[in-house]
Protein backbone atom coordinates (compact mmCIF):
# COMPACT_ATOMS: atom_id res chain seq x y z
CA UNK A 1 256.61 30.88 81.02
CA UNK A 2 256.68 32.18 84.47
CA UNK A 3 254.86 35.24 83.13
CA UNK A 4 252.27 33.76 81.20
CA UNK A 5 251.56 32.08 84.78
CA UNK A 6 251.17 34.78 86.56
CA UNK A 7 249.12 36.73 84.16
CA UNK A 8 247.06 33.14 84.02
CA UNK A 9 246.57 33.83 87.66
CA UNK A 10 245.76 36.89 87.91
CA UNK A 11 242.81 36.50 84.89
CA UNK A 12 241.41 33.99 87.10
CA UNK A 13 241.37 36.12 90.49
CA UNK A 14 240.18 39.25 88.26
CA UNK A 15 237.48 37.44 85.92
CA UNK A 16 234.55 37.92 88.80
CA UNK A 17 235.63 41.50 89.71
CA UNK A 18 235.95 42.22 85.51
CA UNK A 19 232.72 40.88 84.91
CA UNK A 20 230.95 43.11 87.53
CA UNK A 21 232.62 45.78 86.50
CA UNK A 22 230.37 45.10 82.96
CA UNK A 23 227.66 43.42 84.11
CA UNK A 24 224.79 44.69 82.25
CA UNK A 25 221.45 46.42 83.16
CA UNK A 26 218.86 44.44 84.47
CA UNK A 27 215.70 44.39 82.22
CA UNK A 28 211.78 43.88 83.11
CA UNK A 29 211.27 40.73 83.42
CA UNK A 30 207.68 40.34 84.77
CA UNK A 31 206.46 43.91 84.33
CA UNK A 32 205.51 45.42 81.25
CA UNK A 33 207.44 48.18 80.15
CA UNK A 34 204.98 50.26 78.15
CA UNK A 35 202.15 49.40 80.94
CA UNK A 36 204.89 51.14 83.17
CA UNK A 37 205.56 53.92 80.39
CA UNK A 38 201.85 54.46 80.11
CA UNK A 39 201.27 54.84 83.62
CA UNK A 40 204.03 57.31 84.32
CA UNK A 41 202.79 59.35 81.99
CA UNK A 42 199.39 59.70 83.40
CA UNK A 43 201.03 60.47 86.68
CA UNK A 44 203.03 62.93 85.06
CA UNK A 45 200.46 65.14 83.30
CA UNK A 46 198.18 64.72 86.69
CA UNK A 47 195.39 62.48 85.52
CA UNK A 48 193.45 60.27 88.26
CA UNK A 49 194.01 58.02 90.16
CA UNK A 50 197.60 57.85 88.97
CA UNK A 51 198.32 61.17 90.21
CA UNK A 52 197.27 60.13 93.76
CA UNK A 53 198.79 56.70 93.59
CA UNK A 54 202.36 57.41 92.77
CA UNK A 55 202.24 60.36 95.53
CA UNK A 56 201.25 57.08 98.24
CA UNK A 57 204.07 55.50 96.91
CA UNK A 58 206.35 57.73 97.04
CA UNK A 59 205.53 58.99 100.46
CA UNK A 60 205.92 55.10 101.33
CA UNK A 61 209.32 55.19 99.95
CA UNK A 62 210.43 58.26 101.64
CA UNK A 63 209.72 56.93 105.01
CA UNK A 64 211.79 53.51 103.87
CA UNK A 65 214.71 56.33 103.65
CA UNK A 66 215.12 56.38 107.26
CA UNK A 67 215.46 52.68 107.95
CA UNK A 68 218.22 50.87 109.08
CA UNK A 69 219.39 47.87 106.77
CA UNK A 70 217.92 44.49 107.15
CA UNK A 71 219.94 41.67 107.99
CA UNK A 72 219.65 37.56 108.85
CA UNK A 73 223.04 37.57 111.17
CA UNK A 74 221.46 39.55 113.63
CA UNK A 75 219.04 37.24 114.85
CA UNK A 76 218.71 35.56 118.32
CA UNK A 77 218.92 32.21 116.59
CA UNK A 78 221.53 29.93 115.44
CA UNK A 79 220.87 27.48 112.81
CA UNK A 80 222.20 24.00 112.63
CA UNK A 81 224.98 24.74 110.90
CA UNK A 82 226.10 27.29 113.55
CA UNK A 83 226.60 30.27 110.87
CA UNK A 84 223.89 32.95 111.29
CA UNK A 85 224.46 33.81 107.57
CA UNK A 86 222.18 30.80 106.76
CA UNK A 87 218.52 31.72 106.58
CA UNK A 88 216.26 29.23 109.00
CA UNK A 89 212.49 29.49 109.80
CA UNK A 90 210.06 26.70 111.49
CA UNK A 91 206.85 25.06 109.98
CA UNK A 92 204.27 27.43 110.52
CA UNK A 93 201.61 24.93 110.84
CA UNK A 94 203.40 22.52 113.12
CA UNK A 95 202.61 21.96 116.90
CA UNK A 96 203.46 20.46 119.52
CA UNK A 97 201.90 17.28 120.26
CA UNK A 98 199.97 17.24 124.19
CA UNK A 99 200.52 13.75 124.54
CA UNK A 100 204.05 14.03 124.13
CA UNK A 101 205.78 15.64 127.78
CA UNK A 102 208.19 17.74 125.44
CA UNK A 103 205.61 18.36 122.58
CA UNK A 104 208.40 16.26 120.23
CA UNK A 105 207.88 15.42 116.71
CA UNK A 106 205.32 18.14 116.46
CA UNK A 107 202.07 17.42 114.69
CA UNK A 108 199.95 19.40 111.62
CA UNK A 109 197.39 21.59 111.88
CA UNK A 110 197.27 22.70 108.59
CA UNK A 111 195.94 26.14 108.12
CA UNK A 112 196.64 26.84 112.07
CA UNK A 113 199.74 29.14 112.40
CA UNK A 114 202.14 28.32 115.42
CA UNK A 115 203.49 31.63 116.99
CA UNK A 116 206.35 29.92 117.87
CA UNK A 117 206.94 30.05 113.85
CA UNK A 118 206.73 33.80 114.22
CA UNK A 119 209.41 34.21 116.34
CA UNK A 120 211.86 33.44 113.88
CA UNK A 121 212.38 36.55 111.83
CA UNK A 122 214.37 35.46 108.67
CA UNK A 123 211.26 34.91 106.31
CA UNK A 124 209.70 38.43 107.44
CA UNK A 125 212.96 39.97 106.98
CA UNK A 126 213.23 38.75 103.43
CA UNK A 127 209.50 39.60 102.89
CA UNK A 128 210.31 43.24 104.11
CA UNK A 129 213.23 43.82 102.35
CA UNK A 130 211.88 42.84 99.11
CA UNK A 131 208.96 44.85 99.36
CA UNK A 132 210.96 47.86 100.54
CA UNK A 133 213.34 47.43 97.60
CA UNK A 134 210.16 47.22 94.81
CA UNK A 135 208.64 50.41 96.58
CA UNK A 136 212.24 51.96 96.49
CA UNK A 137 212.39 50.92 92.55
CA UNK A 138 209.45 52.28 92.02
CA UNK A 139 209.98 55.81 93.46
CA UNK A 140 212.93 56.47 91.72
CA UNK A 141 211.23 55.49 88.29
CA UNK A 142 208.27 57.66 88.70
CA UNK A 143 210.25 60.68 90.32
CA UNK A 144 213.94 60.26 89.56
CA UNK A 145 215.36 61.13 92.78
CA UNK A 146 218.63 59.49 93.83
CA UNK A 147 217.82 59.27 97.27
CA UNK A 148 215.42 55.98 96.65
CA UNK A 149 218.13 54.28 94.69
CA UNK A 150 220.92 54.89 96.63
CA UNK A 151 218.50 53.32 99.65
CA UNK A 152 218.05 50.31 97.67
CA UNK A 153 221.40 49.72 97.01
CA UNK A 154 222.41 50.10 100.39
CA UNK A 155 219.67 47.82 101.59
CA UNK A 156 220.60 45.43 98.61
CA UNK A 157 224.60 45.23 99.42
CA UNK A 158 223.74 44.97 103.21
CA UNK A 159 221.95 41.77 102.52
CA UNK A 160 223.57 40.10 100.06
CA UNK A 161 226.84 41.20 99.27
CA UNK A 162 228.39 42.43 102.19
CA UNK A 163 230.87 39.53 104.18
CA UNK A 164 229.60 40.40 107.68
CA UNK A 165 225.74 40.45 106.47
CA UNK A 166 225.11 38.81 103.53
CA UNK A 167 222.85 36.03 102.97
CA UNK A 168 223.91 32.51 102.38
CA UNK A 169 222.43 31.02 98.84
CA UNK A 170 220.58 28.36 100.36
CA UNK A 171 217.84 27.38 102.14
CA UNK A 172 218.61 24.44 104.00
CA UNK A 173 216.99 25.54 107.38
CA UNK A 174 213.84 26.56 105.79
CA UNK A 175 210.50 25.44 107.81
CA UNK A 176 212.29 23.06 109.93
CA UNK A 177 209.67 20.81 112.36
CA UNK A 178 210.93 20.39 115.97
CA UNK A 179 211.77 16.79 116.78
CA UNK A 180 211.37 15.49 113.22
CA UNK A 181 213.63 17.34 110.94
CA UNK A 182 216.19 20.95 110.63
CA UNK A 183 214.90 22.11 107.24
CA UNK A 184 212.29 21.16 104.28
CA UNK A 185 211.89 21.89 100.57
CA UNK A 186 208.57 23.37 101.83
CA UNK A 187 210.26 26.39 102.60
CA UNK A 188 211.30 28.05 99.65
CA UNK A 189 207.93 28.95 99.17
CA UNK A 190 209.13 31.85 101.57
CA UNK A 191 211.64 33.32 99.22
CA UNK A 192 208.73 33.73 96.21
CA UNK A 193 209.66 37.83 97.14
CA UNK A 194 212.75 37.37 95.38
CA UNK A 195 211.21 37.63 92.42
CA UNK A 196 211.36 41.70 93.41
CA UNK A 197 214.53 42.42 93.15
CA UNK A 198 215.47 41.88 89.63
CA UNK A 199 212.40 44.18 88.43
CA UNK A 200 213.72 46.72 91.15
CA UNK A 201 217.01 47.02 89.80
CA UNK A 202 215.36 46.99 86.06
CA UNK A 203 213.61 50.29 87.38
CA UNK A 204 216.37 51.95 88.29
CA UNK A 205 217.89 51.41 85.51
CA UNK A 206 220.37 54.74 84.87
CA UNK A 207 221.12 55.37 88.49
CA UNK A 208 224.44 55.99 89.61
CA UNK A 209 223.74 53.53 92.71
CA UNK A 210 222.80 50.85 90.51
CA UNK A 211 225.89 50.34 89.36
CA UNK A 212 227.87 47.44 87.92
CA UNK A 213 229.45 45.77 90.85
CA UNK A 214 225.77 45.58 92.76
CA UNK A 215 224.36 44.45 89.73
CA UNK A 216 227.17 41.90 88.88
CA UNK A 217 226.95 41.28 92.48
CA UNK A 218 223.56 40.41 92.73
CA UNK A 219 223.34 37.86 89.15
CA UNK A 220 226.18 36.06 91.31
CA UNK A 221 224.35 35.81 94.61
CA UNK A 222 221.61 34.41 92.60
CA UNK A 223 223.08 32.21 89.83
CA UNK A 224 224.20 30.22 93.54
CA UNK A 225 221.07 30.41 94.52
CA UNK A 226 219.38 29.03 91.66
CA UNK A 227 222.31 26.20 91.29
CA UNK A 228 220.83 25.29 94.99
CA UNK A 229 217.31 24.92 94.02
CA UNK A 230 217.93 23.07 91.29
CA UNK A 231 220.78 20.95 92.40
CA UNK A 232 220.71 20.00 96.51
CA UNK A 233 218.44 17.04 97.58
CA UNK A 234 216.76 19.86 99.97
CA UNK A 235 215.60 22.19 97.32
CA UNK A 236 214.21 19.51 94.81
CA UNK A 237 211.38 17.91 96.17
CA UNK A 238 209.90 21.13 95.72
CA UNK A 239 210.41 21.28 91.73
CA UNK A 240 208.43 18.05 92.18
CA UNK A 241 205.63 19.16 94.69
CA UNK A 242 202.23 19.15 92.77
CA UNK A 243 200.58 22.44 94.79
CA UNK A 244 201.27 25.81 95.06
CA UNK A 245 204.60 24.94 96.19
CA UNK A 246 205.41 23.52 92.93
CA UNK A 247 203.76 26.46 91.36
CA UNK A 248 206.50 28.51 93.18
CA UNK A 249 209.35 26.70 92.77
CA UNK A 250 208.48 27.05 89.21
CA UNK A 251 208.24 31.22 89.25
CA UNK A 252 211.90 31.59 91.07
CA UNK A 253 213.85 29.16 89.23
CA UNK A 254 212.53 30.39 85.77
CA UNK A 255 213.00 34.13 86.77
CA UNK A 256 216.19 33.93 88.38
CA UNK A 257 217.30 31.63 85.45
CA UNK A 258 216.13 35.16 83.34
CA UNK A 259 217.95 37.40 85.28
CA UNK A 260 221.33 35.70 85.59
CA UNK A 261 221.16 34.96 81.43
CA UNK A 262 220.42 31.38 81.60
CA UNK A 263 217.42 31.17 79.50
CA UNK A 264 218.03 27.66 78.46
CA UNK A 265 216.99 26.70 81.98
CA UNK A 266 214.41 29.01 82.29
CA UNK A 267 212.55 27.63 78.92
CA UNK A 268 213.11 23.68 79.84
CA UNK A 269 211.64 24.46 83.47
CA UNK A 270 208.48 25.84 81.69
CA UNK A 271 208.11 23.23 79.34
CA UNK A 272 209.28 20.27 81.39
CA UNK A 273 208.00 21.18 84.88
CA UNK A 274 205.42 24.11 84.39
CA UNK A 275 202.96 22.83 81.72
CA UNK A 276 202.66 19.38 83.23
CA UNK A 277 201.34 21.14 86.22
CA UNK A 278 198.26 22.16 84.01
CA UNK A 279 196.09 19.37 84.20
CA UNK A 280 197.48 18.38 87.37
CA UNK A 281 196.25 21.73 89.29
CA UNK A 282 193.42 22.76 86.72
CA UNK A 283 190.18 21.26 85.94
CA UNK A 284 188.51 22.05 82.88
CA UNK A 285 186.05 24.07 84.84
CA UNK A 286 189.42 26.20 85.68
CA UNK A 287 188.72 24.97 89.95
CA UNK A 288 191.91 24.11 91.37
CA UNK A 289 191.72 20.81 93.56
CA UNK A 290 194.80 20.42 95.44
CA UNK A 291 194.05 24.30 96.61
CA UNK A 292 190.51 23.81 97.33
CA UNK A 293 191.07 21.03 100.03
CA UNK A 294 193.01 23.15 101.99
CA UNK A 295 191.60 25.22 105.07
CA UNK A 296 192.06 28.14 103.61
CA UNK A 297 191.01 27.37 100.08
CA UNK A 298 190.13 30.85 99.16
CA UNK A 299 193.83 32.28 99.95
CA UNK A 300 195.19 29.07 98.47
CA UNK A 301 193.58 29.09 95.07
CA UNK A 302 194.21 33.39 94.83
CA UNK A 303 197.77 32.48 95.59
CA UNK A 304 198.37 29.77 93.65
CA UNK A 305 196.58 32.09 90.97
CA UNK A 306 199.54 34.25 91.46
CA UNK A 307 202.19 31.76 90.66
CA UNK A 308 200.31 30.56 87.70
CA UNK A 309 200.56 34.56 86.23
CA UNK A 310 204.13 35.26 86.77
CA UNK A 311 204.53 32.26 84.86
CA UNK A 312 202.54 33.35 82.04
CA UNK A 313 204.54 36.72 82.43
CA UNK A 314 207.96 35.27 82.14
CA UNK A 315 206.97 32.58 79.30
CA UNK A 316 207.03 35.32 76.13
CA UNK A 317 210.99 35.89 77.54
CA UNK A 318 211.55 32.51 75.70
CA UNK A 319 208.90 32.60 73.30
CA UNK A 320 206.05 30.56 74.85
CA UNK A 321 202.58 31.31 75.69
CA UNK A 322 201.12 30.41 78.97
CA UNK A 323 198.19 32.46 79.03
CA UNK A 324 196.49 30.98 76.05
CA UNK A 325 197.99 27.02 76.72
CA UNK A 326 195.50 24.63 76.57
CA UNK A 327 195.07 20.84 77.42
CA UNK A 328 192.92 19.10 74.87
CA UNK A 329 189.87 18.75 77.81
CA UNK A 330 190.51 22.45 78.05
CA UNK A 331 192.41 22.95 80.84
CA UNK A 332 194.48 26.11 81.08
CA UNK A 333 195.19 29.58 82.59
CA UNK A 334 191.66 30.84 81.15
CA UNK A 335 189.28 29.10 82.57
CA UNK A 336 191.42 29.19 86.20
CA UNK A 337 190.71 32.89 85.83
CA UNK A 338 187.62 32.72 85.12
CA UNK A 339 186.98 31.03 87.36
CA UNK A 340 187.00 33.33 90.05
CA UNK A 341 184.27 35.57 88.12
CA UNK A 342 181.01 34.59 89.82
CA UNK A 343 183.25 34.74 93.57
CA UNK A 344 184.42 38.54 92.79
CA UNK A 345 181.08 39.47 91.64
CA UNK A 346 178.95 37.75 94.88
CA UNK A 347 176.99 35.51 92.62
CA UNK A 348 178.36 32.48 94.11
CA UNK A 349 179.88 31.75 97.88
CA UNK A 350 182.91 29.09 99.02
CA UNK A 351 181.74 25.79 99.84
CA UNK A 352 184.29 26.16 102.73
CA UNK A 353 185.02 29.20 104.20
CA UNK A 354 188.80 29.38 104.93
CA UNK A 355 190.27 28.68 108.62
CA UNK A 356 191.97 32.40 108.62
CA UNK A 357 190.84 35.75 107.31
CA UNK A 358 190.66 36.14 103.03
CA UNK A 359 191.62 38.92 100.81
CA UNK A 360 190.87 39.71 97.20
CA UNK A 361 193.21 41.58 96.28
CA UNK A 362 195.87 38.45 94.74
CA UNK A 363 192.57 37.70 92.59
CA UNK A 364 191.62 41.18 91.32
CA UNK A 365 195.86 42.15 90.47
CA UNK A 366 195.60 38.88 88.58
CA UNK A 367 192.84 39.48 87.12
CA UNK A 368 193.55 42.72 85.90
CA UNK A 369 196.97 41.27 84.22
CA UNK A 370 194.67 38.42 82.65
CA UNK A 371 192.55 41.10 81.34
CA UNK A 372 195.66 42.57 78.93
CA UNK A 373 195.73 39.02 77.46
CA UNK A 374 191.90 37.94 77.43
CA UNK A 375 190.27 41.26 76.17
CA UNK A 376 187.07 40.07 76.42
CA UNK A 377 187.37 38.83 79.77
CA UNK A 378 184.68 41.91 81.19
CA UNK A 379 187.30 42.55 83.59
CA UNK A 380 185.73 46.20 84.05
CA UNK A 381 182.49 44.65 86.08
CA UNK A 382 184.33 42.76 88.24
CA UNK A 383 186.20 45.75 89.46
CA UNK A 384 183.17 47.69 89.44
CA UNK A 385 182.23 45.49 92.12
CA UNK A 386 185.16 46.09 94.19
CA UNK A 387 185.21 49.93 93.67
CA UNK A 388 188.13 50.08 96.23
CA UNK A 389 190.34 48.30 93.79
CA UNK A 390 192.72 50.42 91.84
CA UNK A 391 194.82 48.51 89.14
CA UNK A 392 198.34 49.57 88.83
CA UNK A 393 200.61 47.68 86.40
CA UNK A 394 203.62 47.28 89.24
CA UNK A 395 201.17 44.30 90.81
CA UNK A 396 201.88 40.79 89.74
């Protein structure tokens, strides 16, 4: 008896270690694999503009070689809880009031960033490290060299895994608003770079750096992370937000829910939460309401644009079809693409120009993915238009 209890206990303190130990390759989850094949080939045999892209990457990624890992416990704040392993960031559009002698609760001004939200460095952090870790991903799969994923991993174990550095799973100090509250649901919105690292790891599939415990590692950090968004009174109101932030919500839970194995979660989330948001944000004329009344409508609507394709991305993982989902008033992905036709090609203009600078870039990458599932969408003029526009199938 007494050794059937010990090995009992000894299976139990083992079982996470064991299953890292077997954890098994990450897979593509939003990119397209023979997109990816196709364009590595190009690159390969020299054709243009692949040729030249790839080189810009991967002179971008050699540079990331020489940074120093990034970290949330380093920062000059200390959130509520008093453990600098929790992320925290402020309301970006929050200010303090004049009429009040300490500025307390601060007041909206939507669209209007406060640089007092700037000085809080978690949410660029995250931003950076994500982006550093898909460029990092990327080199290695177009040249092979171990240098870019032993970077990654280092950056990766740094931030999440390691006990001195690592990341809480939460977000419970996310866009807190001075004299009103110490966190929202709002800010989750600033981890929708997540979605990076899973598809990073996927690329580098085969390295020696990549190897079981990080990846085991990583499914762990963010099985607990999805178990907060989905389960703490924080993270829900979010699930439930009808905007972009909904939109969002929708993206992380359903591709984290991919990556850790849970696909149960990650189909009910699009059927339950995802396509009631169709008629809700679309109208049949594919305009997006809730986007439009912002102050920055154009950067809203390209955005939430952005959301919407991931989502169609992810669905075929669990057998549905976003991209060609339809609302009997017609209401769907379509038309919200298409929307944006007569705005890329200068036929039409914004009713209200938006409170900060505009890009079209989130509009043309999701365009160009539309494109691979609407054939006949004439993507071609619209980038003719934009002649600095170069697709490349790692956008989404």
């Amino acid at each position: 008896m007494r050794f059937i209890l010990l090995f009992l206990v000894w299976w139990a303190m083992s079982a996470p270690a064991l299953a890292a130990a077997t954890a098994a390759p990450a897979a593509f989850i939003l990119l397209d694999p023979a997109a990816m094949a196709a364009y590595k080939t190009a690159y390969k045999a020299g054709h243009q503009p692949e040729a030249t892209r790839v080189q810009e990457l991967l002179r971008e990624a050699t540079a990331i070689l020489k940074r120093s890992p990034y970290t949330i416990t380093t920062k000059p704040q200390t959130p509520p809880s008093g453990d600098k392993h929790d992320y925290i960031s402020q309301a970006p559009y929050w200010w303090p009031d004049p009429t009040k002698p300490d500025g307390k609760p601060y007041i909206q001004k939507d669209g209007l960033r406060n640089p007092e939200s700037e000085a809080m460095k978690d949410s660029e952090t995250m931003s950076k490290l994500c982006g550093d870790v898909q460029k990092l991903g990327l080199a290695y799969y177009f040249a092979g060299n171990e240098d870019y994923a032993r970077q990654a991993a280092r950056l990766l174990r740094v931030f999440f895994l390691d006990p001195a550095t690592r990341m809480n799973p939460n977000l419970n100090f996310g866009q807190g608003i001075l004299g009103i509250n110490n966190g929202r649901n709002f800010g989750i919105i600033e981890t929708r770079h997540l979605v990076n690292i899973p598809e990073a790891l996927a690329l580098m599939n085969g390295s020696p750096s990549i190897d079981a415990p990080l990846v085991g590692g990583l499914r762990s950090w963010f099985k607990d992370f999805t178990t907060w968004l989905t389960t703490s009174p924080v993270a829900l109101p979010e699930g439930a937000a009808k905007n972009n932030h909904g939109t969002f919500y929708d993206t992380q839970v359903v591709d984290f829910a991919l990556f850790t194995g849970n696909t149960v979660l990650a189909k009910t989330t699009l059927q339950q939460q995802t396509w009631p948001r169709v008629p809700v944000q679309i109208e049949p004329d594919g305009a997006q309401p809730l986007e439009l009344a912002r102050t920055r409508p154009w950067n809203y609507t390209s955005m939430n644009l952005q959301g919407w394709a991931r989502l169609a991305l992810m669905a075929p993982h669990v057998g549905l079809d976003l991209w060609h989902y339809a609302t009997p008033d017609g209401r769907g992905l379509r038309p919200a693409v298409e929307w944006f036709r007569p705005y890329l090609l200068g036929q039409k203009k914004m009713d209200k120009a938006d409170a900060a600078g505009t890009s079209n870039s989130l509009a043309l990458d999701v365009y160009e993915q539309a494109s691979r599932a609407y054939p006949d969408l004439k993507a071609t003029e619209v980038f003719a238009k934009h002649s600095d526009f170069k697709p490349v199938p790692w956008a989404y």
